[in-house]
PDB file of N, CA and C in Angstrom:
ATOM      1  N   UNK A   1      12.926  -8.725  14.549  1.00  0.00           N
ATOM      2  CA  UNK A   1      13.683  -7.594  14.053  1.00  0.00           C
ATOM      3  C   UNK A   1      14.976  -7.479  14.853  1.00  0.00           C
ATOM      4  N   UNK A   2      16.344  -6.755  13.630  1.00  0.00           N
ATOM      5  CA  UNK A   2      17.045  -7.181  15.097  1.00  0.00           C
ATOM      6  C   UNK A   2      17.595  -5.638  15.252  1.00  0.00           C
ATOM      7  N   UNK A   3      18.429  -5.527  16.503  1.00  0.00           N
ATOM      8  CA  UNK A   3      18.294  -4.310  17.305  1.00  0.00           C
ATOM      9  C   UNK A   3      19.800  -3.793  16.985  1.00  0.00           C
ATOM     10  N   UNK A   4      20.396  -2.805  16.671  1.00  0.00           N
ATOM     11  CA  UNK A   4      22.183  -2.535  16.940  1.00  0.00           C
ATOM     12  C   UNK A   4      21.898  -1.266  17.879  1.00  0.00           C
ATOM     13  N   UNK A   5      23.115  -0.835  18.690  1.00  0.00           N
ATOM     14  CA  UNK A   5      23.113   0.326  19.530  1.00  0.00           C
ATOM     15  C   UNK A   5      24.570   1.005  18.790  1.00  0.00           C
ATOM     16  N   UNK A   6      24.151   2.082  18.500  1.00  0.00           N
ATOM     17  CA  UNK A   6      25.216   3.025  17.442  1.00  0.00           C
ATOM     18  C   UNK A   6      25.769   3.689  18.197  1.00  0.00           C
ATOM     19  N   UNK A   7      26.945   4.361  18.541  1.00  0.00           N
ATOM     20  CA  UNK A   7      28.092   5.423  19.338  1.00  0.00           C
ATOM     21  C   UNK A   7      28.387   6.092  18.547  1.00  0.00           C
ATOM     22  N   UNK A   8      28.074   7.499  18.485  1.00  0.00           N
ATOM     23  CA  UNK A   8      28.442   8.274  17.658  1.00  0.00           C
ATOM     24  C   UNK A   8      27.778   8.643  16.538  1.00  0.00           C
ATOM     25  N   UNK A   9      26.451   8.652  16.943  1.00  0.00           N
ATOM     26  CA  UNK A   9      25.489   8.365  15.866  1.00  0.00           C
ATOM     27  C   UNK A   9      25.580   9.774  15.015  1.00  0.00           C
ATOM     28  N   UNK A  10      25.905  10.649  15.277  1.00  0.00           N
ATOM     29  CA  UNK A  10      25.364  11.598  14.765  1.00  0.00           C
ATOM     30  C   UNK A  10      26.395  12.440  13.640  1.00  0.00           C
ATOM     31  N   UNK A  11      27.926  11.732  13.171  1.00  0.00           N
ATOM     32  CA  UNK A  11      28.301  12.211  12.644  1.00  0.00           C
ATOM     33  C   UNK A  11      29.278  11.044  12.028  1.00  0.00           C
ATOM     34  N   UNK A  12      29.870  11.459  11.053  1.00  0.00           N
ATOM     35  CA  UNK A  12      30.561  10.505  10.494  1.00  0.00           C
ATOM     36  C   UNK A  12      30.507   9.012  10.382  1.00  0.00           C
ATOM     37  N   UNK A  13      31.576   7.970  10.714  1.00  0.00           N
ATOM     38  CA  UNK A  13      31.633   6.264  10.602  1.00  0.00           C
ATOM     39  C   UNK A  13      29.945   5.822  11.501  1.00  0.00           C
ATOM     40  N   UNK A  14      29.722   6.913  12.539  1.00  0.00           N
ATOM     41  CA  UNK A  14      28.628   6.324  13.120  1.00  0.00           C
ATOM     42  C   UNK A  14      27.054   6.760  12.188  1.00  0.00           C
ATOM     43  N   UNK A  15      27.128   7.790  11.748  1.00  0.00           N
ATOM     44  CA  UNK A  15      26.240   8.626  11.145  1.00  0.00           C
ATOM     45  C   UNK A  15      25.996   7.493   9.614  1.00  0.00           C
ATOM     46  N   UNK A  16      26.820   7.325   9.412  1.00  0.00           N
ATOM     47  CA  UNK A  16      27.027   5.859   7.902  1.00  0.00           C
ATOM     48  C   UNK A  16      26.600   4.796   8.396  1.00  0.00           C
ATOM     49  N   UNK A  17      27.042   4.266   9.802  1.00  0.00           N
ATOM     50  CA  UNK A  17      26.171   3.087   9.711  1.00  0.00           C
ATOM     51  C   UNK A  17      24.585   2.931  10.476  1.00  0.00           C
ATOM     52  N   UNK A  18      24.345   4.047  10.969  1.00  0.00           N
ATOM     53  CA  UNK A  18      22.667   4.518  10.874  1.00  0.00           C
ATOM     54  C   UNK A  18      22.266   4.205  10.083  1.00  0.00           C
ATOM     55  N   UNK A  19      22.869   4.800   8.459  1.00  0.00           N
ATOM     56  CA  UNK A  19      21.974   4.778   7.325  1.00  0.00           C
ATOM     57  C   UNK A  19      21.973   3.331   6.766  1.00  0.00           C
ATOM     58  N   UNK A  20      23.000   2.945   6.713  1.00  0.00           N
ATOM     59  CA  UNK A  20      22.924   1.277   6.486  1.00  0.00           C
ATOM     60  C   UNK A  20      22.244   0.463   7.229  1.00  0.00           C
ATOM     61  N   UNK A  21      22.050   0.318   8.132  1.00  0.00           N
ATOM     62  CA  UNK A  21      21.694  -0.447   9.104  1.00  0.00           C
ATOM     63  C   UNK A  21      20.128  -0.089   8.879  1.00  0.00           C
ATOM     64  N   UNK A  22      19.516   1.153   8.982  1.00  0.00           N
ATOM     65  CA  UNK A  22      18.454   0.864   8.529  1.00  0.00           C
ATOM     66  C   UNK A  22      17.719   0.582   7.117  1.00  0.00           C
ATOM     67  N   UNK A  23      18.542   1.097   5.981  1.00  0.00           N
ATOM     68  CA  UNK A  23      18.473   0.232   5.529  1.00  0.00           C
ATOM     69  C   UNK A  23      18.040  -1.089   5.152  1.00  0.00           C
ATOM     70  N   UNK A  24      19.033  -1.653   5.888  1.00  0.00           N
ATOM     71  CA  UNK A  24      18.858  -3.042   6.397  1.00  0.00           C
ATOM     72  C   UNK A  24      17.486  -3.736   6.940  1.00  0.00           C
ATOM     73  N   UNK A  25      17.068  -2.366   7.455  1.00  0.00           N
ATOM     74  CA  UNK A  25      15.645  -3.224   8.410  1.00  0.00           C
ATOM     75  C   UNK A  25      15.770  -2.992   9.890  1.00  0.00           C
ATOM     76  N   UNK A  26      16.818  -3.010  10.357  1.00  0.00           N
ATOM     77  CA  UNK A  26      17.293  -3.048  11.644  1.00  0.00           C
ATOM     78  C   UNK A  26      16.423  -1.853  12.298  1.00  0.00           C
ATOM     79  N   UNK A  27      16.251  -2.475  13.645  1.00  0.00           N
ATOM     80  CA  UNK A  27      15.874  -1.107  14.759  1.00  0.00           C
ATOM     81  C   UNK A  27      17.232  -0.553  15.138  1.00  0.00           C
ATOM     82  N   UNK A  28      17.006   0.936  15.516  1.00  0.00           N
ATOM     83  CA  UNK A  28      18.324   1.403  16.105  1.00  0.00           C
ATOM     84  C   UNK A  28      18.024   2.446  17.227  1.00  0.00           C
ATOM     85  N   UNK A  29      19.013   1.899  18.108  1.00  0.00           N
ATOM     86  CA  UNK A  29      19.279   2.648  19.326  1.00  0.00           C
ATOM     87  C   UNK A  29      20.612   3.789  19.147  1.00  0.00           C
ATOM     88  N   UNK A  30      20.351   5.268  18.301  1.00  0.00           N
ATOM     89  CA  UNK A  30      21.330   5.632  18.478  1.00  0.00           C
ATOM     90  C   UNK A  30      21.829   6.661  19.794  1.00  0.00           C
ATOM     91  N   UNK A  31      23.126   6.955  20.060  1.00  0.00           N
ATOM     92  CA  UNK A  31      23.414   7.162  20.883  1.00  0.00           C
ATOM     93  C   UNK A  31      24.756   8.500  20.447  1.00  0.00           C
ATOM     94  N   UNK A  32      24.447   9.580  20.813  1.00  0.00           N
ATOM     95  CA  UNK A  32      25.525  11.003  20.103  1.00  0.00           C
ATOM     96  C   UNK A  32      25.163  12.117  21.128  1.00  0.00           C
ATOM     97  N   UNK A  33      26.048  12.745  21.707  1.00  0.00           N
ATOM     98  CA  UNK A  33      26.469  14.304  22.032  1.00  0.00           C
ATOM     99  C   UNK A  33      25.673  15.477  21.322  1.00  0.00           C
ATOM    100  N   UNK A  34      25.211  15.642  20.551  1.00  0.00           N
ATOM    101  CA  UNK A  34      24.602  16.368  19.582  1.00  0.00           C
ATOM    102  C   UNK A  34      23.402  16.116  19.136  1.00  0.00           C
ATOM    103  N   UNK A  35      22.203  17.098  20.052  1.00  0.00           N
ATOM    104  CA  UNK A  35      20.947  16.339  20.122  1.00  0.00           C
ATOM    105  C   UNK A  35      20.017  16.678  18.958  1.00  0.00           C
ATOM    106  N   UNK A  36      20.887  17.999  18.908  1.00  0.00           N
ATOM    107  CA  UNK A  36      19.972  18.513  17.342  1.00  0.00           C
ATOM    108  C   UNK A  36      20.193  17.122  16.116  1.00  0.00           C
ATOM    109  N   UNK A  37      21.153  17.120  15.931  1.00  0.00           N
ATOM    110  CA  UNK A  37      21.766  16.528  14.581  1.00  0.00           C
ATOM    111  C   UNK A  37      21.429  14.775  15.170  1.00  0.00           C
ATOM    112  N   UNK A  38      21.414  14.727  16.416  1.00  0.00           N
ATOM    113  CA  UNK A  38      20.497  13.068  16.664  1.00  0.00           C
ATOM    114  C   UNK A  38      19.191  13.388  16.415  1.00  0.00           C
ATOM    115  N   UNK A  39      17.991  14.389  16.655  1.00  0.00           N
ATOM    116  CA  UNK A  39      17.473  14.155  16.216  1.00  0.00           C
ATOM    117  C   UNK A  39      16.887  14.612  14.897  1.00  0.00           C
ATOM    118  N   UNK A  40      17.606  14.865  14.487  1.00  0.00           N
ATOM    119  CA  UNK A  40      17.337  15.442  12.903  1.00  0.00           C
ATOM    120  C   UNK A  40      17.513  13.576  12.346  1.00  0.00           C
ATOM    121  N   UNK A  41      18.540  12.862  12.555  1.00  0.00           N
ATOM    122  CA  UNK A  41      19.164  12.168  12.002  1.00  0.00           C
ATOM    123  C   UNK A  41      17.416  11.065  12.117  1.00  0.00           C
ATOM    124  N   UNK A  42      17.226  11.170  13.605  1.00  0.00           N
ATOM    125  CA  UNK A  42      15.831   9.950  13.903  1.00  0.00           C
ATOM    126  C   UNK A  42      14.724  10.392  12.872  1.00  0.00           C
ATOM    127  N   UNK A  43      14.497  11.435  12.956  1.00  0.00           N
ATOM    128  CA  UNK A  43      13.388  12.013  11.571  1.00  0.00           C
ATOM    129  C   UNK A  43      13.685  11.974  10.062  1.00  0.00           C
ATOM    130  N   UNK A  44      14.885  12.032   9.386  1.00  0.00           N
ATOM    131  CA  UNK A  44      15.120  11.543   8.150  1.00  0.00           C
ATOM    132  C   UNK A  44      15.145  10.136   8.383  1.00  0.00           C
ATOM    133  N   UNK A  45      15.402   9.390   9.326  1.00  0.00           N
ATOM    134  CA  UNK A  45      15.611   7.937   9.030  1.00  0.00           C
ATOM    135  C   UNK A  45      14.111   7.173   9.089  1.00  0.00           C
ATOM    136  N   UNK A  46      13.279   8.036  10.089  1.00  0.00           N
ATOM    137  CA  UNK A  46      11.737   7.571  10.153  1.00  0.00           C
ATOM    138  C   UNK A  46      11.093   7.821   8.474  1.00  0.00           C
ATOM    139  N   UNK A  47      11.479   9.535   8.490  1.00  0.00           N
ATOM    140  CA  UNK A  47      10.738   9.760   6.684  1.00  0.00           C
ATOM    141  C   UNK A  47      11.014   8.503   5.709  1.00  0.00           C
ATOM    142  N   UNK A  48      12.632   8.309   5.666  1.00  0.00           N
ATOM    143  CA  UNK A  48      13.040   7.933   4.345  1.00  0.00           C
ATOM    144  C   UNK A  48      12.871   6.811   4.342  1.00  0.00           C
ATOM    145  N   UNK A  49      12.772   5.864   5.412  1.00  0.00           N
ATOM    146  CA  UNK A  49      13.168   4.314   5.382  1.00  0.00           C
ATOM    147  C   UNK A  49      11.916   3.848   6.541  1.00  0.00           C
ATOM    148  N   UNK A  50      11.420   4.651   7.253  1.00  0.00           N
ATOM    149  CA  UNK A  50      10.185   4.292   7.879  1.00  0.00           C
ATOM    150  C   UNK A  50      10.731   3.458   9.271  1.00  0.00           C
ATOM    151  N   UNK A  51      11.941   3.422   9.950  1.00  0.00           N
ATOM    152  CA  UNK A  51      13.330   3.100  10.410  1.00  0.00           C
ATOM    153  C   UNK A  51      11.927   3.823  12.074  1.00  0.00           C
ATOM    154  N   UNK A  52      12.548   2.274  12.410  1.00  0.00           N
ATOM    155  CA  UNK A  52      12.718   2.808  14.289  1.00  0.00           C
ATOM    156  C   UNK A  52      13.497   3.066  15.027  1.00  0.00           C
ATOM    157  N   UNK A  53      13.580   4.153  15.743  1.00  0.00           N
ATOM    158  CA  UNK A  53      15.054   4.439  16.049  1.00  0.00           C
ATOM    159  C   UNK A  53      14.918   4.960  17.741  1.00  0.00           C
ATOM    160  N   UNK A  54      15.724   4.461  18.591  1.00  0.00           N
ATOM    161  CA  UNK A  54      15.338   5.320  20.090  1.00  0.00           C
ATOM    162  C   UNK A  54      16.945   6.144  20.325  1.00  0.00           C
ATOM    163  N   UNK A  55      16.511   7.201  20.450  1.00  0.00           N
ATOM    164  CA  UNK A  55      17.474   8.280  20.597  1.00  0.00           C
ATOM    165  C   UNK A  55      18.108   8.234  22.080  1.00  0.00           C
ATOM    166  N   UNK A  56      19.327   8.666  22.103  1.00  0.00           N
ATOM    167  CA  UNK A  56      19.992   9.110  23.525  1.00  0.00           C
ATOM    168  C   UNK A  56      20.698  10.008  23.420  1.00  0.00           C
ATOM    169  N   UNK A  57      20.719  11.199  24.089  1.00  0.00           N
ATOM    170  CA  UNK A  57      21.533  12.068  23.913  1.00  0.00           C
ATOM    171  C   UNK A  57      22.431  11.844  25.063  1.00  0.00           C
ATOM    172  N   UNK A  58      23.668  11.739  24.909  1.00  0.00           N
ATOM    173  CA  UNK A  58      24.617  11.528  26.289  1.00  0.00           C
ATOM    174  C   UNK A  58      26.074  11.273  25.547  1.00  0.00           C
ATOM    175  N   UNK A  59      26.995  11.678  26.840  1.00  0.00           N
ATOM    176  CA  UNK A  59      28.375  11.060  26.275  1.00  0.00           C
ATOM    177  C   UNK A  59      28.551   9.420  27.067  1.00  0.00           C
ATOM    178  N   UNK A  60      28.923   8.462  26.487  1.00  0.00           N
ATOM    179  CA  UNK A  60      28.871   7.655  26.740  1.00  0.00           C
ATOM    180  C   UNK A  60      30.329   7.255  27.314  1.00  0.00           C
ATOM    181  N   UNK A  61      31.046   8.061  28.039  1.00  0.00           N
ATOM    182  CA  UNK A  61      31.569   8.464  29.426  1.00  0.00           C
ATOM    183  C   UNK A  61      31.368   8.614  30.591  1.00  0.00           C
ATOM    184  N   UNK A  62      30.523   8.911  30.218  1.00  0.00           N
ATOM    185  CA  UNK A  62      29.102   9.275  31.656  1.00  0.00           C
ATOM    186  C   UNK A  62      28.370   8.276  32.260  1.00  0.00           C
ATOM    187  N   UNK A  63      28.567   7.661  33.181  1.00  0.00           N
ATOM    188  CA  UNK A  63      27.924   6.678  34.126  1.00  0.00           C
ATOM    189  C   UNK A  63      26.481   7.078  33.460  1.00  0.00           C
ATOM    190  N   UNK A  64      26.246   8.191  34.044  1.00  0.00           N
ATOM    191  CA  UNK A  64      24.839   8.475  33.885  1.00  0.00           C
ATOM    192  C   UNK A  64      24.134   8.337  32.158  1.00  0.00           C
ATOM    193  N   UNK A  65      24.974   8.294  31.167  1.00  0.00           N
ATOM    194  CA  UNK A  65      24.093   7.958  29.730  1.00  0.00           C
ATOM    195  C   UNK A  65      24.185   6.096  29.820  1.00  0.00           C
ATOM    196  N   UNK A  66      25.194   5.690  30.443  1.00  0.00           N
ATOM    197  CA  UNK A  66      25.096   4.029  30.981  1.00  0.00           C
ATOM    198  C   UNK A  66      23.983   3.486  31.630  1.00  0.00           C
ATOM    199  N   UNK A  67      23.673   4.597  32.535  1.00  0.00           N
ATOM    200  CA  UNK A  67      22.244   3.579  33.335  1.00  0.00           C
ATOM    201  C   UNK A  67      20.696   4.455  32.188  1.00  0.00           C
ATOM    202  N   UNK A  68      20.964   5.639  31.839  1.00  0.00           N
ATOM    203  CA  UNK A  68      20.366   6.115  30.651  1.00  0.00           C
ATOM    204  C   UNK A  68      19.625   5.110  29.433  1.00  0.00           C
ATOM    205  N   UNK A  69      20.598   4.376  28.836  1.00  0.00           N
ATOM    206  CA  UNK A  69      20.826   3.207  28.104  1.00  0.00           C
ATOM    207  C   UNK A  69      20.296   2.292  28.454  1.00  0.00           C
ATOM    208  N   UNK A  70      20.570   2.099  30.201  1.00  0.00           N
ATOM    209  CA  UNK A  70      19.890   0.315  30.332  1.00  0.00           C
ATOM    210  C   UNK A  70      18.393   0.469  30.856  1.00  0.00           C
ATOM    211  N   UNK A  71      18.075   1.966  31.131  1.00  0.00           N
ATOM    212  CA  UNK A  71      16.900   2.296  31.145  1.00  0.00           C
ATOM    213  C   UNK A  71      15.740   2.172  30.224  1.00  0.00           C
ATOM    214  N   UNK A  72      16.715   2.642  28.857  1.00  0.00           N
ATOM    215  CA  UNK A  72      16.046   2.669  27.527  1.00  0.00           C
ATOM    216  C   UNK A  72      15.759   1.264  27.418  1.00  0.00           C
ATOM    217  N   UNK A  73      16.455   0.623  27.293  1.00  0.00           N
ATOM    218  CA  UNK A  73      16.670  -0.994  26.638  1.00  0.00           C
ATOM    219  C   UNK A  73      16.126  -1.885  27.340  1.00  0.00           C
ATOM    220  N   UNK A  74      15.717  -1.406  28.902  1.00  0.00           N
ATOM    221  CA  UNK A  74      14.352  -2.178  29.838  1.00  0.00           C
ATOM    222  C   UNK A  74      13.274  -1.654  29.482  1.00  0.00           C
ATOM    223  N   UNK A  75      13.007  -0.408  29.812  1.00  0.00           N
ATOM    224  CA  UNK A  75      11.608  -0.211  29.353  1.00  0.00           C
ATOM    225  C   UNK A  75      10.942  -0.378  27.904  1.00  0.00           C
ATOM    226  N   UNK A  76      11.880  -0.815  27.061  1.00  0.00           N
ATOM    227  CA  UNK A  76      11.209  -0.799  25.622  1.00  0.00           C
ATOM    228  C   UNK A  76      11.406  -2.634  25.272  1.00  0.00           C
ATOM    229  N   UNK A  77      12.332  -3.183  25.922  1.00  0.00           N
ATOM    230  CA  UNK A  77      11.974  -4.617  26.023  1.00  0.00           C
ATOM    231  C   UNK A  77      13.183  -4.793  24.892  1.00  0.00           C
ATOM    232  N   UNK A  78      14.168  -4.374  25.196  1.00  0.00           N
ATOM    233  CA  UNK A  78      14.779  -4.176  23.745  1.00  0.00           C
ATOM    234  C   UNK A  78      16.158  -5.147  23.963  1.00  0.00           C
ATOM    235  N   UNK A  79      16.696  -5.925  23.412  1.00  0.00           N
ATOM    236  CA  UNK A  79      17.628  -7.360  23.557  1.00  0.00           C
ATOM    237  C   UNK A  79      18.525  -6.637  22.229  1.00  0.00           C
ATOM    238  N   UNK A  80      19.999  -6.180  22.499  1.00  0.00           N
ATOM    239  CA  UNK A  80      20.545  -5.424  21.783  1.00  0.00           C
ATOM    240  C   UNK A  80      21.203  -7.000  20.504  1.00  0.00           C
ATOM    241  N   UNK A  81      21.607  -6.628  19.391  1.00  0.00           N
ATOM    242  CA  UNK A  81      21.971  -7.588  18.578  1.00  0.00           C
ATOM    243  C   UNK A  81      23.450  -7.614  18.165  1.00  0.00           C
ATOM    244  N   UNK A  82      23.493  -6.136  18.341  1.00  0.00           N
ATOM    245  CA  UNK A  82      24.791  -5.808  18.015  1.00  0.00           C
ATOM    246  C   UNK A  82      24.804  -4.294  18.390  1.00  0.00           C
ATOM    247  N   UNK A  83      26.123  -3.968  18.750  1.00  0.00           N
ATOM    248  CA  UNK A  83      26.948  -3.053  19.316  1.00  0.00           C
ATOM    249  C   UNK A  83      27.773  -2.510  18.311  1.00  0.00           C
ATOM    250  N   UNK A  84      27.867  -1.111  17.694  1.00  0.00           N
ATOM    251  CA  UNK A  84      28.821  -0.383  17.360  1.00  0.00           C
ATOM    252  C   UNK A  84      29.679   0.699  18.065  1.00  0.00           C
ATOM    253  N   UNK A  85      30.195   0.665  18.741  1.00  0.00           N
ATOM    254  CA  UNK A  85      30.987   1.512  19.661  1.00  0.00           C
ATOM    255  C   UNK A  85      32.373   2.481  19.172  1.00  0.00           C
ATOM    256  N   UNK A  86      31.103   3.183  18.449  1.00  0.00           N
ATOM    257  CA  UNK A  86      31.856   4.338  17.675  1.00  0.00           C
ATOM    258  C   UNK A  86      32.366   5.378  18.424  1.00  0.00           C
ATOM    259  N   UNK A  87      31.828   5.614  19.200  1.00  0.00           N
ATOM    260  CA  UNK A  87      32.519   7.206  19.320  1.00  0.00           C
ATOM    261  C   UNK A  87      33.002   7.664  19.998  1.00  0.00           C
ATOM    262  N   UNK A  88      33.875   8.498  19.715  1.00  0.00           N
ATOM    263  CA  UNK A  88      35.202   9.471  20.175  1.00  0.00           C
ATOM    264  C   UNK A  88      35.474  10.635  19.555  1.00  0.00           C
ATOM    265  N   UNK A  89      36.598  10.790  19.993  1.00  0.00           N
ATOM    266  CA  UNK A  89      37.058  12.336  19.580  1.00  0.00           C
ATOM    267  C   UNK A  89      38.444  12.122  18.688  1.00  0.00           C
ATOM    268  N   UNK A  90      38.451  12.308  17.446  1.00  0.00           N
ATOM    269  CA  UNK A  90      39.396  12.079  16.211  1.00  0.00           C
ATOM    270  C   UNK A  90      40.586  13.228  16.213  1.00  0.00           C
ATOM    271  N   UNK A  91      41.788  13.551  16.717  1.00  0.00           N
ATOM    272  CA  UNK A  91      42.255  14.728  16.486  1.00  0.00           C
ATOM    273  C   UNK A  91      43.344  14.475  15.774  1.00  0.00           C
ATOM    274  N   UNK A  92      43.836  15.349  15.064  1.00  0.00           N
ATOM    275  CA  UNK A  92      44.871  14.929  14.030  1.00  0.00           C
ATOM    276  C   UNK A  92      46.347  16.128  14.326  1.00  0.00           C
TER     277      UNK A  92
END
């Protein structure tokens, strides 16, 4: 199975390719600021698509959601496949 790690999972360009990706089949490591709406997002994606997903709540600014991450991705044995490194702050 293969693995992507999402940035920005929880809203917009990142929130779209959650849904694709599982979809797809893919496991996902998402990763968003917004823990409600991350995990709302891990429970529709488990209901609808039956989708594995390991959550992080952190800004990925933060040293600390970095070793967070490589925490996750050791203890679950997890060999990332691909990287989406979505997220930021959009201001217009």
């Amino acid at each position: 199975m293969k693995t992507v790690i999402i940035t920005g999972a929880s809203s917009g360009i990142g929130l779209a390719c959650a849904h694709r990706f599982a979809q797809g089949g893919w496991q996902l490591v998402l990763i968003a600021r917004r823990s409600v709406r991350l995990t709302e997002l891990g429970q529709e994606l488990k209901k609808e698509l039956n989708t594995t997903s390991f959550l992080l709540t952190g800004d990925v600014r933060s040293p600390q959601t970095s070793s967070q991450l490589t925490d996750l991705l050791q203890k679950n044995n997890i060999i990332p496949d691909l990287l989406i490194n979505n997220a930021g702050l959009a201001r217009t």
